[in-house]
N, C-alpha and C. Protein backbone atom coordinates (compact mmCIF):
# COMPACT_ATOMS: atom_id res chain seq x y z
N UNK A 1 13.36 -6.18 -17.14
CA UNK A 1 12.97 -6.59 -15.81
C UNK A 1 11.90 -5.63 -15.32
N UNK A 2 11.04 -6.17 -14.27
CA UNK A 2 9.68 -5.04 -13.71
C UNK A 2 10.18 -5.52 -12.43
N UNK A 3 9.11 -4.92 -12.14
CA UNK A 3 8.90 -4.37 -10.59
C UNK A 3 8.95 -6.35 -10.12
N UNK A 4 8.69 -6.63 -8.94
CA UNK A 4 8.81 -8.31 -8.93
C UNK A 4 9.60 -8.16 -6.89
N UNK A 5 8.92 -9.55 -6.44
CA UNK A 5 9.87 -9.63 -5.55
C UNK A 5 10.01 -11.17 -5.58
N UNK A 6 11.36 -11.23 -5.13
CA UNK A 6 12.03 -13.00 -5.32
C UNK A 6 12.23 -12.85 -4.06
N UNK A 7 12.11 -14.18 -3.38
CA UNK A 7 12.66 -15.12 -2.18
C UNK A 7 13.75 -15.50 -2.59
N UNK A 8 14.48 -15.66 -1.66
CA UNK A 8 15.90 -16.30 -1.27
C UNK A 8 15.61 -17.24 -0.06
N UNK A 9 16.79 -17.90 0.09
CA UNK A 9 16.94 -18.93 0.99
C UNK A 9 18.03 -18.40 2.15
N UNK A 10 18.98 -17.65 1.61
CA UNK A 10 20.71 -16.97 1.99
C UNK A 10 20.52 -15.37 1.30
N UNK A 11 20.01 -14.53 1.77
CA UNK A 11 20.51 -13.10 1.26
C UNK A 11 22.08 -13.16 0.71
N UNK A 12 23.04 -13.45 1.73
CA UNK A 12 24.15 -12.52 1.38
C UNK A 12 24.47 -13.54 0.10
N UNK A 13 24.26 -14.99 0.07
CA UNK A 13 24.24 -15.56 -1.21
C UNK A 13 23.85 -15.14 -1.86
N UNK A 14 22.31 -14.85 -2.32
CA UNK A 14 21.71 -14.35 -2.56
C UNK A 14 22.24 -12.96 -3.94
N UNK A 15 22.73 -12.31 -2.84
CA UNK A 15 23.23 -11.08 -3.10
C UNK A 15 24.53 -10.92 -3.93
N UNK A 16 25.38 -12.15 -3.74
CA UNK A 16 26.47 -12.58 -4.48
C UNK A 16 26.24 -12.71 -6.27
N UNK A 17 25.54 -14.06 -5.71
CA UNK A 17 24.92 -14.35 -6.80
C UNK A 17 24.25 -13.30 -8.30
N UNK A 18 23.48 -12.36 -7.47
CA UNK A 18 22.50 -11.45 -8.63
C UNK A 18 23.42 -10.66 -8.91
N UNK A 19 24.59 -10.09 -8.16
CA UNK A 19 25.82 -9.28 -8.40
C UNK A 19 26.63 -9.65 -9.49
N UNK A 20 27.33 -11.09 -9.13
CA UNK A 20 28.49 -10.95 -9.60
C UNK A 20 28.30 -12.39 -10.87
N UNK A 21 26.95 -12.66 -10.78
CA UNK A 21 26.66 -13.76 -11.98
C UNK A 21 25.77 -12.98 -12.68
N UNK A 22 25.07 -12.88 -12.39
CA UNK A 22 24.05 -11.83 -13.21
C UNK A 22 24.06 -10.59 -13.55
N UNK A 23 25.26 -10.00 -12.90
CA UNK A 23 25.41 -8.41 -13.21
C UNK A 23 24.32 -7.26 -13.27
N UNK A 24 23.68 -7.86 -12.09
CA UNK A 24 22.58 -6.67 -11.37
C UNK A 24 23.27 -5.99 -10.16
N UNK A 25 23.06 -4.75 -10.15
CA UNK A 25 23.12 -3.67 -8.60
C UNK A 25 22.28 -3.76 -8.05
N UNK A 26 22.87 -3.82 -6.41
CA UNK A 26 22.62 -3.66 -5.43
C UNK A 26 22.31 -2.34 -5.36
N UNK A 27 21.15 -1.84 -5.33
CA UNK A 27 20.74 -0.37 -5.33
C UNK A 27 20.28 -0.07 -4.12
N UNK A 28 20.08 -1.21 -3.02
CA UNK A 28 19.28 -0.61 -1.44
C UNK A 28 18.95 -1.93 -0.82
N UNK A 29 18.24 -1.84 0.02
CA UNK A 29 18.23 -2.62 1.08
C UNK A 29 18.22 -2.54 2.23
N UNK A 30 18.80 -3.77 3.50
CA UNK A 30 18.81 -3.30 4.59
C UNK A 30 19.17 -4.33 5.05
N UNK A 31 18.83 -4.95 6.08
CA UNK A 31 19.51 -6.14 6.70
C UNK A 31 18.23 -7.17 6.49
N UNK A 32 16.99 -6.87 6.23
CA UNK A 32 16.43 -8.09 5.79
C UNK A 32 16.26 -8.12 4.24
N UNK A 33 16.20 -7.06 3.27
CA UNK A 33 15.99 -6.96 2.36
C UNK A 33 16.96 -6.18 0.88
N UNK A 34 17.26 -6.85 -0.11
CA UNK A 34 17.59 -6.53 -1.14
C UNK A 34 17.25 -5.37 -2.20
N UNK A 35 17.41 -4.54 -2.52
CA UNK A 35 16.54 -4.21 -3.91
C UNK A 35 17.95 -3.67 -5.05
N UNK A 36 17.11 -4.49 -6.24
CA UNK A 36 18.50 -4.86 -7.21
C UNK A 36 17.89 -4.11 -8.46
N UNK A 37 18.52 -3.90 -9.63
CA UNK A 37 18.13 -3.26 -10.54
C UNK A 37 19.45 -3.26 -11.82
N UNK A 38 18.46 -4.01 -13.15
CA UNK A 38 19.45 -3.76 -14.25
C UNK A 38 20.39 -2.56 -14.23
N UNK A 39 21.75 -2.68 -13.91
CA UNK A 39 22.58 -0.98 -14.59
C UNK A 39 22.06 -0.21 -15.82
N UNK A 40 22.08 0.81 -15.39
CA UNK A 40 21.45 1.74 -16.90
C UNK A 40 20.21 1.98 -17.46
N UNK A 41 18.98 0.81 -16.09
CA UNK A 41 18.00 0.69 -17.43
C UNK A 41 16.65 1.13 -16.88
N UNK A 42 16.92 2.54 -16.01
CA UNK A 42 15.77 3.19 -15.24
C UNK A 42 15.69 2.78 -14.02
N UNK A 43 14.23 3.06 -13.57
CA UNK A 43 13.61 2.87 -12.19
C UNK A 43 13.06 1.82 -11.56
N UNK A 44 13.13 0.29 -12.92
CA UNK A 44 12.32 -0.32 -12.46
C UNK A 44 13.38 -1.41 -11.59
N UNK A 45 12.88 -2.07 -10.46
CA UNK A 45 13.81 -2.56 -9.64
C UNK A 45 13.04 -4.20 -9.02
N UNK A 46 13.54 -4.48 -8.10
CA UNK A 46 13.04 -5.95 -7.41
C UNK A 46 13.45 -6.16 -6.13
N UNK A 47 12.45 -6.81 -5.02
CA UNK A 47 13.04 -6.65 -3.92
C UNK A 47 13.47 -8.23 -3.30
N UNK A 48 14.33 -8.32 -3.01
CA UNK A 48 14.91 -9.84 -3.07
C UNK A 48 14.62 -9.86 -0.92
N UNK A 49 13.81 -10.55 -1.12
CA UNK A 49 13.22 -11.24 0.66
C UNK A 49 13.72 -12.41 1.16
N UNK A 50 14.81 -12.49 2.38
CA UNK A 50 15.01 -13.97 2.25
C UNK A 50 13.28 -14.83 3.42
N UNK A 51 13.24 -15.92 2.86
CA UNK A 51 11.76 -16.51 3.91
C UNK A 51 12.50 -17.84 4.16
N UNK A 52 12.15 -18.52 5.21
CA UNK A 52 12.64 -19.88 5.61
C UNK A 52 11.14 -20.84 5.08
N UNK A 53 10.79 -20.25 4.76
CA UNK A 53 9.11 -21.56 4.05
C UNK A 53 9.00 -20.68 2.69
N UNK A 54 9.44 -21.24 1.79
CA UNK A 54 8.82 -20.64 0.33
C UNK A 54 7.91 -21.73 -0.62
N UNK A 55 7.56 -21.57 -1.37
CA UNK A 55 6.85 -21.69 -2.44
C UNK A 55 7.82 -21.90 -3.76
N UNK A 56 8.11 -22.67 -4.46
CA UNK A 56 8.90 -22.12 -5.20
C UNK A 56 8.42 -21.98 -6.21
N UNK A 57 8.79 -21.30 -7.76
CA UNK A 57 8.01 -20.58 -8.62
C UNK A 57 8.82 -21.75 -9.69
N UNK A 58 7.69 -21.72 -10.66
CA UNK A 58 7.28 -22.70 -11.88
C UNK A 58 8.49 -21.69 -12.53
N UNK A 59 8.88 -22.37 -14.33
CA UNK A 59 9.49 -21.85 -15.67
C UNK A 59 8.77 -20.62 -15.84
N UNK A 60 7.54 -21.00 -16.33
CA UNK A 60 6.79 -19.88 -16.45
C UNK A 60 6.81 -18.54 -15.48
N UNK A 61 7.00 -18.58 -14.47
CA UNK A 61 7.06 -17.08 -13.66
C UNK A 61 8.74 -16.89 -13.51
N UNK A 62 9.29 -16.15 -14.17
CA UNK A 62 10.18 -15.86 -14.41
C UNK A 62 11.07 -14.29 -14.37
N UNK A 63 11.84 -14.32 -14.36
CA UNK A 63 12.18 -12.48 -14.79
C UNK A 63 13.22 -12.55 -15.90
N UNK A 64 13.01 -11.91 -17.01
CA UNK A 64 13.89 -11.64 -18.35
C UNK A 64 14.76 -10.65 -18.23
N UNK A 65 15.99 -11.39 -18.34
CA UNK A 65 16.94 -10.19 -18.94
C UNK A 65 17.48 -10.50 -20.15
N UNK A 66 17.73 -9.24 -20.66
CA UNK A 66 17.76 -9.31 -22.20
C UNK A 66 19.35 -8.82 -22.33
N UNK A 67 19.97 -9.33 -22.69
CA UNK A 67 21.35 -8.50 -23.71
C UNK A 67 21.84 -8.69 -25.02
N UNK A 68 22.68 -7.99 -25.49
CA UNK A 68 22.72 -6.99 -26.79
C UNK A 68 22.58 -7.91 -28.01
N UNK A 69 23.00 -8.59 -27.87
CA UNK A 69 23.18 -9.58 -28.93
C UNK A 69 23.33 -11.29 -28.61
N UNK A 70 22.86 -11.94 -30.14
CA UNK A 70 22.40 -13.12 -29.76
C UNK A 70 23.99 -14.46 -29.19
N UNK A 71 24.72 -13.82 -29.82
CA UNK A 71 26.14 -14.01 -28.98
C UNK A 71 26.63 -14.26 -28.02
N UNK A 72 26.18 -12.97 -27.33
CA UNK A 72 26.22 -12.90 -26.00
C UNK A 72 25.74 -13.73 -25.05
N UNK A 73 24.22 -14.35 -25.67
CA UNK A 73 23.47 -15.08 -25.16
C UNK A 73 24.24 -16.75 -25.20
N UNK A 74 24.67 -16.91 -26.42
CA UNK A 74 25.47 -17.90 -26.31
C UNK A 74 26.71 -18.25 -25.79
N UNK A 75 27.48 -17.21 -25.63
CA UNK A 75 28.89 -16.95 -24.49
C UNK A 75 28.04 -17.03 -23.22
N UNK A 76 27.03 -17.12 -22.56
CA UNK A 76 26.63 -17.17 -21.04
C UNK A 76 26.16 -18.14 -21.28
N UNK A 77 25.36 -19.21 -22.19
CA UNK A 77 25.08 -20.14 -22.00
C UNK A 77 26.21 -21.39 -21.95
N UNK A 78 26.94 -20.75 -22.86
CA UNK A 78 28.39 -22.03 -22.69
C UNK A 78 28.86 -21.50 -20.71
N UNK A 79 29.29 -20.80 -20.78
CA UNK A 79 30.14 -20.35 -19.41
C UNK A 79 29.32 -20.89 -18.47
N UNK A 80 27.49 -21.16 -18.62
CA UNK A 80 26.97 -21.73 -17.35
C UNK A 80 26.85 -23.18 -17.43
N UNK A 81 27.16 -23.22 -19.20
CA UNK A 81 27.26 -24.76 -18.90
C UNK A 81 28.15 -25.58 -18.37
N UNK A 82 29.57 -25.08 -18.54
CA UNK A 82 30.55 -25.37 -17.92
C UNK A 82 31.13 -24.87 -16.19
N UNK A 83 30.66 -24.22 -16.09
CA UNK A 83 30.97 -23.00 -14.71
C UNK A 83 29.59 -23.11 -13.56
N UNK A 84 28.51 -23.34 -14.26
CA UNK A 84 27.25 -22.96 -13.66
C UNK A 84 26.86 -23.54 -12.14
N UNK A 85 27.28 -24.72 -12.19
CA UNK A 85 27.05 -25.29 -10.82
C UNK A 85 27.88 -24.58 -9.63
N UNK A 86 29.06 -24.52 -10.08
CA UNK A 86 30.29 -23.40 -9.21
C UNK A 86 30.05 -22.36 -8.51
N UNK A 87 29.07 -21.78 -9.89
CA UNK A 87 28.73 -20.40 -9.63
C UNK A 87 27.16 -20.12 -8.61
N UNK A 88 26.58 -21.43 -8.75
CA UNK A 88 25.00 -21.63 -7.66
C UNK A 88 23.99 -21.98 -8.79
N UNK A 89 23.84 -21.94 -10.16
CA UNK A 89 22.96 -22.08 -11.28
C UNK A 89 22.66 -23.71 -10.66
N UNK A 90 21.15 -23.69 -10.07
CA UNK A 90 20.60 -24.73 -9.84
C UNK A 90 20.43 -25.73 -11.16
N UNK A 91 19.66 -25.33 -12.15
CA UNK A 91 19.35 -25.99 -13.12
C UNK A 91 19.29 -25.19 -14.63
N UNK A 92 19.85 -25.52 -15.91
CA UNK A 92 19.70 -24.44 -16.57
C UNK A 92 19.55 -25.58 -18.12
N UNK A 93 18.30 -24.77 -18.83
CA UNK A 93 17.91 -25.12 -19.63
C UNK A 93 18.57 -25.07 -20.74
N UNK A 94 18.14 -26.13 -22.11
CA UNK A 94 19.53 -25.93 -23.25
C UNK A 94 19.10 -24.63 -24.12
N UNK A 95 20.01 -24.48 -24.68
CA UNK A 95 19.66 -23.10 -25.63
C UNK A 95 19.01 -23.30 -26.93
N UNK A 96 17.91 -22.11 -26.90
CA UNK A 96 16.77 -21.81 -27.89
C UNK A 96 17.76 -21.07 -29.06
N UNK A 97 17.40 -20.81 -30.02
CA UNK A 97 18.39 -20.16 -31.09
C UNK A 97 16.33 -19.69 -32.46
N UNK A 98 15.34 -19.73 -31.68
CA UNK A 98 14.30 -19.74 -33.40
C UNK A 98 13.73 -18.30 -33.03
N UNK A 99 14.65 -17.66 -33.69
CA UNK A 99 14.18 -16.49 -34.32
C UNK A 99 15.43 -15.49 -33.05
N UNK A 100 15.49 -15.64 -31.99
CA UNK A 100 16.16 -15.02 -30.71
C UNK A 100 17.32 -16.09 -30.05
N UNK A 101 18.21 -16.00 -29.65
CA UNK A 101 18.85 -16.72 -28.74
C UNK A 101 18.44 -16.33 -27.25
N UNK A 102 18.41 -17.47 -26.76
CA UNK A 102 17.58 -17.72 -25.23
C UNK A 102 17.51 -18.64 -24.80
N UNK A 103 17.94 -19.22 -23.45
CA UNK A 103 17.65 -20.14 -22.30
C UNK A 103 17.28 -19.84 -20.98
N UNK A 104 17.09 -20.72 -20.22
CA UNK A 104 16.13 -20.04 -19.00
C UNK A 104 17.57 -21.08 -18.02
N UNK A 105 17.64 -20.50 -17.04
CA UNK A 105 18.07 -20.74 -15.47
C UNK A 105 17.69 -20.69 -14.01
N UNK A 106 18.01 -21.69 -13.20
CA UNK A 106 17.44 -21.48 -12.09
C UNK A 106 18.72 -21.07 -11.21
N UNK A 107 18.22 -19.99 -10.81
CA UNK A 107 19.33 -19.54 -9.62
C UNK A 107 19.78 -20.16 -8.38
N UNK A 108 20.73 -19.93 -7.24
CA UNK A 108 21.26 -20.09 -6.53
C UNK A 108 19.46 -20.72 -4.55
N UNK A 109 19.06 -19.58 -5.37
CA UNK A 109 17.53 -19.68 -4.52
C UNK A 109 16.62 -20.40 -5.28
N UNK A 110 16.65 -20.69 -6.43
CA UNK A 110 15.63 -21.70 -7.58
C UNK A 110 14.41 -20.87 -7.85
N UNK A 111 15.00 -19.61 -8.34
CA UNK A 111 14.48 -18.23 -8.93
C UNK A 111 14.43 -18.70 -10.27
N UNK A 112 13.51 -18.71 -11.11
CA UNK A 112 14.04 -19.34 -12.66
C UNK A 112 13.94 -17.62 -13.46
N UNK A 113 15.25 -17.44 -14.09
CA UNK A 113 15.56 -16.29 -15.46
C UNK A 113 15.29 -16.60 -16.62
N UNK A 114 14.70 -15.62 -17.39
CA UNK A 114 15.47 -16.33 -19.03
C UNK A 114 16.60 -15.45 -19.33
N UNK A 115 17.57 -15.57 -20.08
CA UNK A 115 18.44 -14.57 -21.13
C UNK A 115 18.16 -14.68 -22.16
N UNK A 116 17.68 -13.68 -22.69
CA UNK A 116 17.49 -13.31 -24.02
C UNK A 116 18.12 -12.37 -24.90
N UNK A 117 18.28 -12.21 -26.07
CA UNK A 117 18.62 -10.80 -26.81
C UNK A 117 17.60 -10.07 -27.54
């Protein structure tokens, strides 16, 4: 993940969401603003803005997170296939497997991720 700022629609959704589905920290903030950051993986961070008029962002502009193995990638793609709507996963793409395991998702705000390993 880099530096980046995402819109929201609902912060404290918002905030749920990148927490406790995505397993990013809440590292700061304030009452209008977020800033979240992979556990463990340095300085680089993102500042999550909620706006009532957005823009919303194409597949292509995205933010990657990567974990350990290609497994893994496939245990979160089953769990969002089954769980995902529950959990706020707007829309989520089928899984890539050529050469990497990877699919892309749209979040709770229609933030699109990929997971990769």
């Amino acid at each position: 993940m880099s530096h980046g700022t995402l819109n929201c629609d609902d912060k404290e959704a918002s905030d749920k969401f990148l927490a406790n589905v995505l397993g990013l920290s809440i590292i700061g903030g304030g009452r209008m603003s977020t800033y979240i950051s992979v556990p463990n993986m340095g300085p680089w961070y993102v500042v999550v803005l909620p706006t009532p008029h957005r823009d919303y962002l194409s597949e292509a502009n995205r933010f990657t997170l990567q974990v350990a193995t290609p497994e893994e990638v496939e245990d979160a793609h089953k769990e969002f296939s089954t769980k995902g709507k529950e959990l706020g996963v707007t829309e989520l793409r089928e899984l890539q497997t050529n050469g990497k395991a990877h699919f892309l998702l749209s979040d709770i705000s229609k933030n699109w991720w990929e997971i990769t390993s």
